[in-house]
N, C-alpha and C. Protein backbone atom coordinates (compact mmCIF):
# COMPACT_ATOMS: atom_id res chain seq x y z
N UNK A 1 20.56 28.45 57.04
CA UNK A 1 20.77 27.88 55.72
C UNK A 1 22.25 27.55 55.53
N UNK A 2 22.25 26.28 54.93
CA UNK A 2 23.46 26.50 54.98
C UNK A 2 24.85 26.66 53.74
N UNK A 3 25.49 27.77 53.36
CA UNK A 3 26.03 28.20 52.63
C UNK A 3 27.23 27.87 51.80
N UNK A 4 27.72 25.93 52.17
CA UNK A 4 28.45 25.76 51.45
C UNK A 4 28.11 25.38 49.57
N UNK A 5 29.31 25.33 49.58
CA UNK A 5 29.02 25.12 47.95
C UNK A 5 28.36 24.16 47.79
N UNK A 6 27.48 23.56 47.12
CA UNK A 6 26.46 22.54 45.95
C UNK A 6 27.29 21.67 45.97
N UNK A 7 28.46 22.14 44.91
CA UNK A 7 29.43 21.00 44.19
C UNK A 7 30.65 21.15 44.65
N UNK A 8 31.08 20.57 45.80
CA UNK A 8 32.43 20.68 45.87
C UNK A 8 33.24 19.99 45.22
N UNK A 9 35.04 20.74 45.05
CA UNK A 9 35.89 20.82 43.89
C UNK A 9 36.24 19.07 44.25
N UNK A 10 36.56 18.06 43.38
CA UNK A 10 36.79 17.35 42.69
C UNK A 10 38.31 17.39 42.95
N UNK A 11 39.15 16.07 42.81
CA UNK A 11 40.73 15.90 42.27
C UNK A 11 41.02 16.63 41.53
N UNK A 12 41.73 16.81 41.15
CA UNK A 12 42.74 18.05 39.88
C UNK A 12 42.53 17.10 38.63
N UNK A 13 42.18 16.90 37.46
CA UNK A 13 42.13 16.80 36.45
C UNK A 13 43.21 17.35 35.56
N UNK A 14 43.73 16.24 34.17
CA UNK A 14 44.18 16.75 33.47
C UNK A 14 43.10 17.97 32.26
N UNK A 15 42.37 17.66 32.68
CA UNK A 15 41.44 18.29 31.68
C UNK A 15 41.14 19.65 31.75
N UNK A 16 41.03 20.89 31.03
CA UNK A 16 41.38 22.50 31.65
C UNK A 16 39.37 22.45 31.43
N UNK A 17 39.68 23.38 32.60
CA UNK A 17 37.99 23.91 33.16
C UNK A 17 37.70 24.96 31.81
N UNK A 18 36.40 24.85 31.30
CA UNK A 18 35.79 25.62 29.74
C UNK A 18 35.65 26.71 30.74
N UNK A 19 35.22 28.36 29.94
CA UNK A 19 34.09 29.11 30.23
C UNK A 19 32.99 29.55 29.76
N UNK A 20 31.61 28.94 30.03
CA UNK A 20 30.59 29.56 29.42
C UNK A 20 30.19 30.56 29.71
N UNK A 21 29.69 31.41 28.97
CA UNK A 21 28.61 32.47 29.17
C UNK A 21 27.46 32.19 28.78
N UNK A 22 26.73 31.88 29.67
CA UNK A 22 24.90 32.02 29.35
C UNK A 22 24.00 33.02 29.96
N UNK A 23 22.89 33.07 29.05
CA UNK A 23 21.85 34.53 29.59
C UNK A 23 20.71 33.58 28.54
N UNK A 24 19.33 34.05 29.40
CA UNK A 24 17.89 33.85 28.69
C UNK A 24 17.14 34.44 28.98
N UNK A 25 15.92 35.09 27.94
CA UNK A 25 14.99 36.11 28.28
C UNK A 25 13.80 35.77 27.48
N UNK A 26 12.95 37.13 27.98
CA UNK A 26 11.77 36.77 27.90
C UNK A 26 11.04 38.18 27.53
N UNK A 27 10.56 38.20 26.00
CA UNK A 27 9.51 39.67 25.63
C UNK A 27 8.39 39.45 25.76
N UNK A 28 8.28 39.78 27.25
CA UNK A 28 6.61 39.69 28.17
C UNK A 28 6.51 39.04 29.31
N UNK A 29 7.48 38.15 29.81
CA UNK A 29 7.72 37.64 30.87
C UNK A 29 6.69 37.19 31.49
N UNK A 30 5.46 36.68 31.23
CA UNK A 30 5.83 35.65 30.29
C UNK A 30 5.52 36.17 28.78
N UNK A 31 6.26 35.77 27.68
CA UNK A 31 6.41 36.30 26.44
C UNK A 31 7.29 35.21 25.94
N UNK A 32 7.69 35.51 24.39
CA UNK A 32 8.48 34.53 23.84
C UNK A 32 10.00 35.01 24.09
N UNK A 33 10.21 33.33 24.31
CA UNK A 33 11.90 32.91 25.16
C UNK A 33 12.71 32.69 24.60
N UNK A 34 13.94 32.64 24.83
CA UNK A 34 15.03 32.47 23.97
C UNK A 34 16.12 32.27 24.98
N UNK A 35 17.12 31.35 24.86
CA UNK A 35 18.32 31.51 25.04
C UNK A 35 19.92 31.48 24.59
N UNK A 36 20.76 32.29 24.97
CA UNK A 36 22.12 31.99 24.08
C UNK A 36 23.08 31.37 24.69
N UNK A 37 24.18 30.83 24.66
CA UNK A 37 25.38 30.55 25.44
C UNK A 37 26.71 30.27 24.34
N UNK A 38 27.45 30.76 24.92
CA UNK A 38 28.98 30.85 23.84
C UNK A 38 29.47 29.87 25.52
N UNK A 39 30.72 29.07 24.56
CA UNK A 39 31.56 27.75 25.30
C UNK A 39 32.77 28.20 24.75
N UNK A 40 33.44 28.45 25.64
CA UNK A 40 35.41 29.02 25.17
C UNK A 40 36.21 27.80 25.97
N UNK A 41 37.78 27.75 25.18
CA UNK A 41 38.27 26.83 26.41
C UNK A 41 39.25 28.13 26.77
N UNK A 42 40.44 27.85 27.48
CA UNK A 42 41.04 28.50 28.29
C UNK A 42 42.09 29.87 27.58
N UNK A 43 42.12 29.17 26.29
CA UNK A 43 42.07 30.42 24.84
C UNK A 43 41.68 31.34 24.30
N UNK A 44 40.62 30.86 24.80
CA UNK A 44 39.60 31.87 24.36
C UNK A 44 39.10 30.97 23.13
N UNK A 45 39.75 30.54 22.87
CA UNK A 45 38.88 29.35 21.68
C UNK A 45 37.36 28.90 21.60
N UNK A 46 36.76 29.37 20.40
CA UNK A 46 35.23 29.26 20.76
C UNK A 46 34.48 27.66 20.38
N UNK A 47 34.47 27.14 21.34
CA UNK A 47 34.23 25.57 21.06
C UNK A 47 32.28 25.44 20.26
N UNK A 48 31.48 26.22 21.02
CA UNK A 48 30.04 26.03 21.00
C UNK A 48 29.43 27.41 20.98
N UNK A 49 28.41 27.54 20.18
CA UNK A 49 27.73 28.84 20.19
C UNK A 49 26.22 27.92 20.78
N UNK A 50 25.40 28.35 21.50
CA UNK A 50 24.04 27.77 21.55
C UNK A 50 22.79 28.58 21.58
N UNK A 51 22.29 28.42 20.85
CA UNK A 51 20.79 29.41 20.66
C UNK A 51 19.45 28.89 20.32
N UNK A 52 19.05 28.54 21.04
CA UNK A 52 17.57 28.18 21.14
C UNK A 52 16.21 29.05 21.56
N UNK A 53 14.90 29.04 20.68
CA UNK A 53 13.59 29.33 20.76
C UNK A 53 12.96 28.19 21.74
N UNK A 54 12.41 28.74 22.84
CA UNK A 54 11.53 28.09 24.05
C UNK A 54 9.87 28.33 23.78
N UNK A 55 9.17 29.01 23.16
CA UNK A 55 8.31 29.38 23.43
C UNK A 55 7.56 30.45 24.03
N UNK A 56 6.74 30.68 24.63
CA UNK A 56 5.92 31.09 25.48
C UNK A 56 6.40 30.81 27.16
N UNK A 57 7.55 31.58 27.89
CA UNK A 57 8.32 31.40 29.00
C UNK A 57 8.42 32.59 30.03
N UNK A 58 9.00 32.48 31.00
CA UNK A 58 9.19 33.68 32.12
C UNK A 58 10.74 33.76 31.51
N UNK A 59 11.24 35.08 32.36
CA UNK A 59 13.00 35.07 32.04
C UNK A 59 13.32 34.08 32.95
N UNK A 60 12.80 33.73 33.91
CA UNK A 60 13.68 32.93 34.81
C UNK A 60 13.97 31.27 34.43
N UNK A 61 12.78 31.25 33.45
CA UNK A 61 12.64 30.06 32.73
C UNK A 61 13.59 29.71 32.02
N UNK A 62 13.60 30.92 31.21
CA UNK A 62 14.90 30.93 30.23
C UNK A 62 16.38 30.95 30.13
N UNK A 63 16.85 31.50 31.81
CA UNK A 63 17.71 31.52 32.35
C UNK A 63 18.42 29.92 32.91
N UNK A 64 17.41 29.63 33.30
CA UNK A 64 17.63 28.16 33.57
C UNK A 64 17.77 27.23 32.51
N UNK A 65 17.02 27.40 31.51
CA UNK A 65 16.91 26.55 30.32
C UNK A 65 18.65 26.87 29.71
N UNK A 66 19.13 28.00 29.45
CA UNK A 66 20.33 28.58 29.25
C UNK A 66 21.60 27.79 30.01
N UNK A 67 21.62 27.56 30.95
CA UNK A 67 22.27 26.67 31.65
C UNK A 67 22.36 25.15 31.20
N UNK A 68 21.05 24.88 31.35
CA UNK A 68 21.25 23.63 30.88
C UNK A 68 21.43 23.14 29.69
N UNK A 69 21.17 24.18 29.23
CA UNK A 69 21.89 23.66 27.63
C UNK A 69 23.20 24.09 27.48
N UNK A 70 24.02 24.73 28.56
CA UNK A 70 25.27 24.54 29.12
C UNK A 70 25.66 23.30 29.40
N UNK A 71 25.19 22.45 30.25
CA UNK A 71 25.31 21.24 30.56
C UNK A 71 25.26 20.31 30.31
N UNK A 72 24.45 20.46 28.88
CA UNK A 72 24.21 19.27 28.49
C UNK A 72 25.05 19.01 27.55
N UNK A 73 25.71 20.16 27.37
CA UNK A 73 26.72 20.16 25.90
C UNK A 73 27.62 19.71 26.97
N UNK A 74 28.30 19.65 27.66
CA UNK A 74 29.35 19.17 28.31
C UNK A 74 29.14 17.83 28.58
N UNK A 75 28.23 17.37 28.80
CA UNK A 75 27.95 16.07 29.39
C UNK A 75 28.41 15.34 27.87
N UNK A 76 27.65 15.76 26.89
CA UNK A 76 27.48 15.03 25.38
C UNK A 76 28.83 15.25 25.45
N UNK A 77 29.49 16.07 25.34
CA UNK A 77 30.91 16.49 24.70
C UNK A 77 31.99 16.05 25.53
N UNK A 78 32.00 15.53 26.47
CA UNK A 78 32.47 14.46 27.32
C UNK A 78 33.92 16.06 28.10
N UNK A 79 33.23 17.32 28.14
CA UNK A 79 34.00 18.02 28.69
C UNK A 79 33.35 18.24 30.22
N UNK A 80 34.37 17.55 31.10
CA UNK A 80 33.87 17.63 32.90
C UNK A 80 33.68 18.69 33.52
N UNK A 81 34.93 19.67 33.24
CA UNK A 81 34.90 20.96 34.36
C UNK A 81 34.58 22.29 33.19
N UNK A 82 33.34 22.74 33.83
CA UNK A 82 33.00 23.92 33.65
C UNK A 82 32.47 25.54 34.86
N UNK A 83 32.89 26.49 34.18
CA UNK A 83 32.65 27.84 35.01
C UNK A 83 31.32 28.39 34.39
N UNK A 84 30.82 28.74 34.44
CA UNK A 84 29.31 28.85 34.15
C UNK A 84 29.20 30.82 34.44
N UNK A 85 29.72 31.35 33.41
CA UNK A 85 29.10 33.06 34.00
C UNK A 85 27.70 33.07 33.18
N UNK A 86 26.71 33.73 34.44
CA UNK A 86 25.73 33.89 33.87
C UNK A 86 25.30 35.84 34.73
N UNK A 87 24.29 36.72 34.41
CA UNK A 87 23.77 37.56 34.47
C UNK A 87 22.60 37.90 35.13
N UNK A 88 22.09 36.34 35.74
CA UNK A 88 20.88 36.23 36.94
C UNK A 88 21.29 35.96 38.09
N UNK A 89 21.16 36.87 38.57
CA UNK A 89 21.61 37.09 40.17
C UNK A 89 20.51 35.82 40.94
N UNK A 90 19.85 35.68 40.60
CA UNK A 90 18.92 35.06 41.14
C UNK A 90 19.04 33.36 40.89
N UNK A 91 19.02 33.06 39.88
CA UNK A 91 19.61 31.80 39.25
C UNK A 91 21.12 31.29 39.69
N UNK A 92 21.82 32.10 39.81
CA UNK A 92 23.42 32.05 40.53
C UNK A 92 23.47 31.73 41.67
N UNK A 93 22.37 32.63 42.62
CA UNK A 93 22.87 32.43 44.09
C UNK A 93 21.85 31.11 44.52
N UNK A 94 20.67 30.62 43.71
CA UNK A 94 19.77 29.51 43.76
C UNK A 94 21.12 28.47 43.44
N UNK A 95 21.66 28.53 42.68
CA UNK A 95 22.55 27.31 42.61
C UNK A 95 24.14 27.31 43.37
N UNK A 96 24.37 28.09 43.58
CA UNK A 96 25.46 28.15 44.91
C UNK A 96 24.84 27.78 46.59
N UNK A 97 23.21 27.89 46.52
CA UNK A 97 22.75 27.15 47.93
C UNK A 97 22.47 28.31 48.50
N UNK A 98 22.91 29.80 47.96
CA UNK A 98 22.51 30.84 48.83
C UNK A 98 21.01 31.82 48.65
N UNK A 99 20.46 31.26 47.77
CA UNK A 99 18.82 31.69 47.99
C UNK A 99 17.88 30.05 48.40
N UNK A 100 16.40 30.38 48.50
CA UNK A 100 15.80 29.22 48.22
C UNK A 100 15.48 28.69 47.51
N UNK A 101 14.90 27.79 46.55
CA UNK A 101 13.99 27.80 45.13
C UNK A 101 12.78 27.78 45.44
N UNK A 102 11.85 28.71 45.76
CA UNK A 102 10.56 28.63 46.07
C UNK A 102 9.40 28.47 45.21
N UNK A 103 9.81 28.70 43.60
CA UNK A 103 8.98 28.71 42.78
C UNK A 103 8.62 27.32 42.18
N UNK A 104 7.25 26.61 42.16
CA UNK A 104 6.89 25.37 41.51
C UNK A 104 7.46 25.60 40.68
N UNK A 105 7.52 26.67 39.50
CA UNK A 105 7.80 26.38 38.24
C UNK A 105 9.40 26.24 37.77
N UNK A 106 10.23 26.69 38.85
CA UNK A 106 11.90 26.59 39.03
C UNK A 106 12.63 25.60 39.34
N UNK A 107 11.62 24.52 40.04
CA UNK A 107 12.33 24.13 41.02
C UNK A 107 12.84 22.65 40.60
N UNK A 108 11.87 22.40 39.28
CA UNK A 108 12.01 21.16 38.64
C UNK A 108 13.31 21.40 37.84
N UNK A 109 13.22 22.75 37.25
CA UNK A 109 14.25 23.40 36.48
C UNK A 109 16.00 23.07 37.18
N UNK A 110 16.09 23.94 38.72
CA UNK A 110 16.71 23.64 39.28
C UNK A 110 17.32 21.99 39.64
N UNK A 111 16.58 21.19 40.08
CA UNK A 111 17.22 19.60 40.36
C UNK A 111 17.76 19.21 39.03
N UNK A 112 17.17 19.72 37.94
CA UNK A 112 17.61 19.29 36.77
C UNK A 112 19.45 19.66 36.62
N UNK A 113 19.55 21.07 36.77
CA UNK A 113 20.42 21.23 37.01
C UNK A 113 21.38 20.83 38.09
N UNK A 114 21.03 20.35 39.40
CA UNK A 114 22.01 20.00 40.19
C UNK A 114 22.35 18.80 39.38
N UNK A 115 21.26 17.67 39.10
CA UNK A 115 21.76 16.38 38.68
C UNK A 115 22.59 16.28 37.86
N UNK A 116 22.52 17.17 36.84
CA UNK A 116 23.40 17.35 35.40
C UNK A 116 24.86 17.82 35.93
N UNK A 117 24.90 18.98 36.82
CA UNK A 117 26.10 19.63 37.20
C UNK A 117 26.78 18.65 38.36
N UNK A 118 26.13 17.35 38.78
CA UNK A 118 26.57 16.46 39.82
C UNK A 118 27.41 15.72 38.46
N UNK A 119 27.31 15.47 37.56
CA UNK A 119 27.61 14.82 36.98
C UNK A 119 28.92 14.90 36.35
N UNK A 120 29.72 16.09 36.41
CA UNK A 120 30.89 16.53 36.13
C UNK A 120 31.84 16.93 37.49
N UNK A 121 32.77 16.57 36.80
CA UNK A 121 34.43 16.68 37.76
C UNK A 121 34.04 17.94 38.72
N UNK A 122 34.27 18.82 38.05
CA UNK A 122 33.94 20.19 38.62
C UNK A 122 32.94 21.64 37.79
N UNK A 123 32.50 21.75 38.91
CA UNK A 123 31.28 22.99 38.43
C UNK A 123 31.24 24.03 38.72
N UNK A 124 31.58 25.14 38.09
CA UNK A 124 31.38 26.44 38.77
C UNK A 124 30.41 27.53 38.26
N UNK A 125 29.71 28.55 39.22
CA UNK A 125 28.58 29.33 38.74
C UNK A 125 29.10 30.75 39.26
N UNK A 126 29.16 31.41 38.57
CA UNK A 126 29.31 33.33 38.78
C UNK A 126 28.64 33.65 38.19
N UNK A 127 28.12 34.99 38.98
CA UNK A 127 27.23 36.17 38.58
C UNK A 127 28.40 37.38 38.04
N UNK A 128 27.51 37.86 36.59
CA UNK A 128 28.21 38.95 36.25
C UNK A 128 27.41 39.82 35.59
N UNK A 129 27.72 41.18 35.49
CA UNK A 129 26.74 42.38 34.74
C UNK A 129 26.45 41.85 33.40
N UNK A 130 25.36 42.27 33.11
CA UNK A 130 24.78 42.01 31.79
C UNK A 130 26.05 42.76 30.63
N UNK A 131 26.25 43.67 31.30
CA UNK A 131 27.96 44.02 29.95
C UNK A 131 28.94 42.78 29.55
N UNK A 132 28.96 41.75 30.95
CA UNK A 132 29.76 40.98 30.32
C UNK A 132 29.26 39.54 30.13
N UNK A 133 28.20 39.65 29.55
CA UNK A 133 27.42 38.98 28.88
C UNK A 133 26.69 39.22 27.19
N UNK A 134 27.25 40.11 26.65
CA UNK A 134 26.58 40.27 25.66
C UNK A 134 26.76 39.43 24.43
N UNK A 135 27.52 38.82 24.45
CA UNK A 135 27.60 37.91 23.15
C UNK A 135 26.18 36.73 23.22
N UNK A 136 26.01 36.34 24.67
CA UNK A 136 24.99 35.53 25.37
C UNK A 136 23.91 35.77 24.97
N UNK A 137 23.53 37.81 25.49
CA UNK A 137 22.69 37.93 25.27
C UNK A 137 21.77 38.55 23.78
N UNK A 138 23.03 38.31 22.98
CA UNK A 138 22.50 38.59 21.08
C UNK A 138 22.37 37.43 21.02
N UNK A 139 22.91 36.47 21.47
CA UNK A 139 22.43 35.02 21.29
C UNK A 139 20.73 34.63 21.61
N UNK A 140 20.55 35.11 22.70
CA UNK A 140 19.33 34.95 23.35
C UNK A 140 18.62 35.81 22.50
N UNK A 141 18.75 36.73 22.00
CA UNK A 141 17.99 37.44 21.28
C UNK A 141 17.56 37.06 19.74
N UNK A 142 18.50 36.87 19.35
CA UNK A 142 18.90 35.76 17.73
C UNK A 142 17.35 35.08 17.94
N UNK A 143 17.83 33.98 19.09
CA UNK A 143 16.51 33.15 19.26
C UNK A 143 15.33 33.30 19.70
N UNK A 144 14.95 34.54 20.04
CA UNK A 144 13.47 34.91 19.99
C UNK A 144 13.23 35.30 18.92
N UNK A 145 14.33 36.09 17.91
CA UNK A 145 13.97 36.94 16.80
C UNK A 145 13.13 35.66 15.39
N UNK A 146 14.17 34.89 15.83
CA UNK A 146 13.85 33.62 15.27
C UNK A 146 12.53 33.15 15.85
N UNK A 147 12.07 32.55 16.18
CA UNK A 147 10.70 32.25 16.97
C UNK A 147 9.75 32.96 16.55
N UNK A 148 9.76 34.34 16.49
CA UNK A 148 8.71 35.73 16.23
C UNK A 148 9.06 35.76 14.91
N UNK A 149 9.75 35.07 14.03
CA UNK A 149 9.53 35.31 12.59
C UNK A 149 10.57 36.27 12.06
N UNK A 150 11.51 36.65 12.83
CA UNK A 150 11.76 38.36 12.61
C UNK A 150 13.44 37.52 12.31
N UNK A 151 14.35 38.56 11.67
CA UNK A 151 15.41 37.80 10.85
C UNK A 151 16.01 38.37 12.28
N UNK A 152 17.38 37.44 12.98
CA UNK A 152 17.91 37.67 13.59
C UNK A 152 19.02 39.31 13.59
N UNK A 153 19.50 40.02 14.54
CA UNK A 153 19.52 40.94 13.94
C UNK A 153 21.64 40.81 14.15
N UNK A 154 22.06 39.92 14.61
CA UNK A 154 23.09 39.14 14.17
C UNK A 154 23.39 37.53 13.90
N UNK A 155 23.54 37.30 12.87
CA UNK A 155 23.64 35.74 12.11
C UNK A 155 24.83 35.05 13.11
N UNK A 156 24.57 34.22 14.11
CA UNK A 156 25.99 33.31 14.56
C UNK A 156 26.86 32.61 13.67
N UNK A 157 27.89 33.36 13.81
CA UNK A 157 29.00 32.95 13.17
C UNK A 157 29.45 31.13 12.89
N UNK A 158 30.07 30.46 12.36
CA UNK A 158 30.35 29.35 12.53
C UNK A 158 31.56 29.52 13.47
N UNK A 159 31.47 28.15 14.41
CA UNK A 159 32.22 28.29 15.38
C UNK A 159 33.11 26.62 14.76
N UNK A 160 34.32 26.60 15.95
CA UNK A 160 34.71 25.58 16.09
C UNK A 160 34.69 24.36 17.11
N UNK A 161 34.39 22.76 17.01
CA UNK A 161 33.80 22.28 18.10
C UNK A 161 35.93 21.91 18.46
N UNK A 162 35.49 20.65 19.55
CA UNK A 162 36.93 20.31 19.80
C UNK A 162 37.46 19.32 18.86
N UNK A 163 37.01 19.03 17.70
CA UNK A 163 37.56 18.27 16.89
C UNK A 163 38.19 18.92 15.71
N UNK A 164 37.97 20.28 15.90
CA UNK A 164 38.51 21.24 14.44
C UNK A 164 37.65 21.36 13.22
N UNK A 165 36.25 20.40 13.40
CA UNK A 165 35.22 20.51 12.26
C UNK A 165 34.50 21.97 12.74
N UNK A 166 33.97 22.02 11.90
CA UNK A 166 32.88 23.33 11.99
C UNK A 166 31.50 23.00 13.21
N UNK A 167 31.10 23.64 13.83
CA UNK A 167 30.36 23.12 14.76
C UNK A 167 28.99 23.10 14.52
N UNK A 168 27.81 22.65 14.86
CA UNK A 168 26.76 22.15 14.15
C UNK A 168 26.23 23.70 14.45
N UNK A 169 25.28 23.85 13.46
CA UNK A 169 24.58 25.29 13.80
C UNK A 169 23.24 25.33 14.65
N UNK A 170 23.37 26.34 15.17
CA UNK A 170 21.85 25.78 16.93
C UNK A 170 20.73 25.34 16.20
N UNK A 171 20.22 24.42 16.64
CA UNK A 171 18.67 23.84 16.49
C UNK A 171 17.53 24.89 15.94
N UNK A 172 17.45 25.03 14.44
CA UNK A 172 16.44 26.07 14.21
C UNK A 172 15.30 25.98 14.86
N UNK A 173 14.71 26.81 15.37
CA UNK A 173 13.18 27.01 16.08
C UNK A 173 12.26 27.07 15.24
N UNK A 174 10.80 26.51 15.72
CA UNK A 174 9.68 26.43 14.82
C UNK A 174 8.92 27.59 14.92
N UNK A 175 8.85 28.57 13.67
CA UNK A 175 8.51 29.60 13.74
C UNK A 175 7.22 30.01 14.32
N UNK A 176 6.70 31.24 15.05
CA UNK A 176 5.61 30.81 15.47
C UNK A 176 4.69 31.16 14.69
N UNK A 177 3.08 30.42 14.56
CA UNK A 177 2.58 30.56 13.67
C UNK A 177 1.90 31.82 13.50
N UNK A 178 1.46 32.18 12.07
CA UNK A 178 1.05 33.38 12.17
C UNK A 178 -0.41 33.65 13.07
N UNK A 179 -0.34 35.17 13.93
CA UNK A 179 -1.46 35.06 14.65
C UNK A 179 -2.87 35.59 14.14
N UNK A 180 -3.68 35.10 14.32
CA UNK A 180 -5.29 35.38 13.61
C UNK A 180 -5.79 36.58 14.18
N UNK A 181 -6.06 38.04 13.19
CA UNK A 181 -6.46 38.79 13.16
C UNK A 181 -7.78 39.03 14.64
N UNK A 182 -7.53 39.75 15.55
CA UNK A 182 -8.53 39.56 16.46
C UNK A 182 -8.97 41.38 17.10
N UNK A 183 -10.44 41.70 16.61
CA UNK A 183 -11.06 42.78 16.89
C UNK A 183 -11.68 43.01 18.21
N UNK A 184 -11.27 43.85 19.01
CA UNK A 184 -12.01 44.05 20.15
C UNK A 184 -11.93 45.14 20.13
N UNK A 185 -13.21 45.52 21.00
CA UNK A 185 -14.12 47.16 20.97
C UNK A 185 -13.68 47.72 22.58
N UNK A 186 -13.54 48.61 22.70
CA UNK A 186 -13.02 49.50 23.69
C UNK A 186 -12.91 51.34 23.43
N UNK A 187 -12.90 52.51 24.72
CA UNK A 187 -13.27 53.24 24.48
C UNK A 187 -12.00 53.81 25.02
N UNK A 188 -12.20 55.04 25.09
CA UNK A 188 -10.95 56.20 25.27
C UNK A 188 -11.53 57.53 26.54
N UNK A 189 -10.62 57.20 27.34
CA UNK A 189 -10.64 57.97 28.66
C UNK A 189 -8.96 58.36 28.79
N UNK A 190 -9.13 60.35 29.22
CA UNK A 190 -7.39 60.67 29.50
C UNK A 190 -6.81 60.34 28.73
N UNK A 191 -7.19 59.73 27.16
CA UNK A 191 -5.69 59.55 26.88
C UNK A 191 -5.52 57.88 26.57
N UNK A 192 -6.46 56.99 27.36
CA UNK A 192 -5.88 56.14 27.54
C UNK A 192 -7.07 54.93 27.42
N UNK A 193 -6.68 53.76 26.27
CA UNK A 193 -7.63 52.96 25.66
C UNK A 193 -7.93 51.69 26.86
N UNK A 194 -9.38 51.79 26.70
CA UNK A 194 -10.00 50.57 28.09
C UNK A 194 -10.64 50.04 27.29
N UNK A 195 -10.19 48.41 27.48
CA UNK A 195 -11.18 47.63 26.27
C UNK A 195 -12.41 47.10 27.24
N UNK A 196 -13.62 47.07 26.76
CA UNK A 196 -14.89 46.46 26.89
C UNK A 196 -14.93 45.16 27.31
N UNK A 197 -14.65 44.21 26.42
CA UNK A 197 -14.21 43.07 26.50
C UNK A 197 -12.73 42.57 25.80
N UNK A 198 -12.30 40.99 26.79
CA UNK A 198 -11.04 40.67 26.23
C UNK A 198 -10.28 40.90 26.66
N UNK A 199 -8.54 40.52 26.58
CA UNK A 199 -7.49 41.82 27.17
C UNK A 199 -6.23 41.11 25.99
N UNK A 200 -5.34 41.73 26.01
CA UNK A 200 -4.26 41.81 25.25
C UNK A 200 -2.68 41.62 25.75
N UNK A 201 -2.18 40.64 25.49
CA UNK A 201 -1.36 40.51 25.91
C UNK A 201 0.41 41.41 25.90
N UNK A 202 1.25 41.67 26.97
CA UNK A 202 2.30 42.80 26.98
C UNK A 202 2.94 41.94 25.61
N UNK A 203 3.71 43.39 24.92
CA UNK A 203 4.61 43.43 24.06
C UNK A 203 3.94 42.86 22.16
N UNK A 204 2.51 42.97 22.18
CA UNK A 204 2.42 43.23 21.14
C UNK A 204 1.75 44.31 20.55
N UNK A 205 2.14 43.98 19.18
CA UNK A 205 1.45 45.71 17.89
C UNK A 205 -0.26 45.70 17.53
N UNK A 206 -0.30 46.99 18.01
CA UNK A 206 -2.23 46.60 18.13
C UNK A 206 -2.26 48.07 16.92
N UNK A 207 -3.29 47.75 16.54
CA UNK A 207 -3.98 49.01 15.46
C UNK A 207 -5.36 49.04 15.84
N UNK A 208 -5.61 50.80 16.37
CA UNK A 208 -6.81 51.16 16.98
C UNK A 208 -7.32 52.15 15.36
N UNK A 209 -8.63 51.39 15.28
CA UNK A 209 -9.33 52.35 14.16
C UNK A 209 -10.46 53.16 14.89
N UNK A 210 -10.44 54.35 14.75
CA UNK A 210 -11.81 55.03 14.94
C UNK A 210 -12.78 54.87 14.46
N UNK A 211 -14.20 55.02 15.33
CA UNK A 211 -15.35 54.35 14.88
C UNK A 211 -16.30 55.95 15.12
């Protein structure tokens, strides 16, 4: 395989390279998605906050989706060179050339991203611990909380874009609709409830009545 970089570095630009942080997840994997990303320039100056509701997604989905809505803000925002820290080891080393993309459902994800990240001066991708990601990942969280109805459990601040206006606030998500009451019969063994018929999907609130 071979291990050079994707995107190699570009002429020197007057233009200073941003840093994003992005992270995206998933309660149920597949479960409802979300992703966040904060855009700094070399200040620390916070140019972009981004937080979006996906739906019904894997994390890896969301991880990727996270990115590209990295990218796309740069492309729109006519800013070329970006560093990209993200918290998926897996997503990082897929786009540095050092894993494969084997998954149908990634892989469309992935070209998306090379094309978009071909498209700028210079591109860079690091892996880092989820500690130094957390602004990313209340972001990502914001936007599931949002999605599931549930009040975010921190409000994103207003940020500043590069023009000194206030920056637009992320794309509210369409809440999801409420879900229709659904009874299924099942019995109790050890301890532990086996339904009859039906099954139930990870990460939601069930109420068992005795019969």
């Amino acid at each position: 395989m071979n291990s050079a970089p994707l995107f190699p570095s570009s002429p020197a630009s007057s233009n200073e390279i941003l840093i994003a942080h992005c992270d995206g997840g998933s309660r149920g994997n597949p479960g409802p998605a979300g992703y966040g990303a904060i855009i700094e320039d070399q200040q620390g100056r916070i140019l972009a906050r981004l937080s979006e509701y996906l739906g019904k997604r894997t994390n890896n989905y969301a991880e990727y989706s996270a990115l590209l809505g990295v990218l796309a803000w740069c492309i729109e925002n006519k800013q070329p060179r970006v560093r990209v820290v993200a918290d998926s080891e897996l997503m990082v080393k897929q786009m540095q050339g050092k894993y494969k993309v084997n998954s149908p459902d990634l892989r469309p994800l992935w070209e998306e991203a090379r094309r978009r990240a071909n498209q700028l001066e210079k591109f860079e991708i690091q892996h880092t611990l989820r500690g130094g990601n957390k602004e990313a990942d209340q972001l990502a969280n914001d936007a599931m909380d949002r999605g599931m109805g549930r009040t975010p459990a921190i409000a994103a601040s207003p940020s500043s874009n590069l023009s000194g206006k206030p920056a637009p606030s992320p794309r509210p998500a369409t809440p999801a609709p409420p879900q229709q009451r659904q009874v299924l019969e099942g019995f109790v063994k050890n301890g532990v409830v086996h339904l009859i018929n039906g099954e139930l999907p990870d990460g939601i609130f069930v109420k068992v009545v005795r019969e």
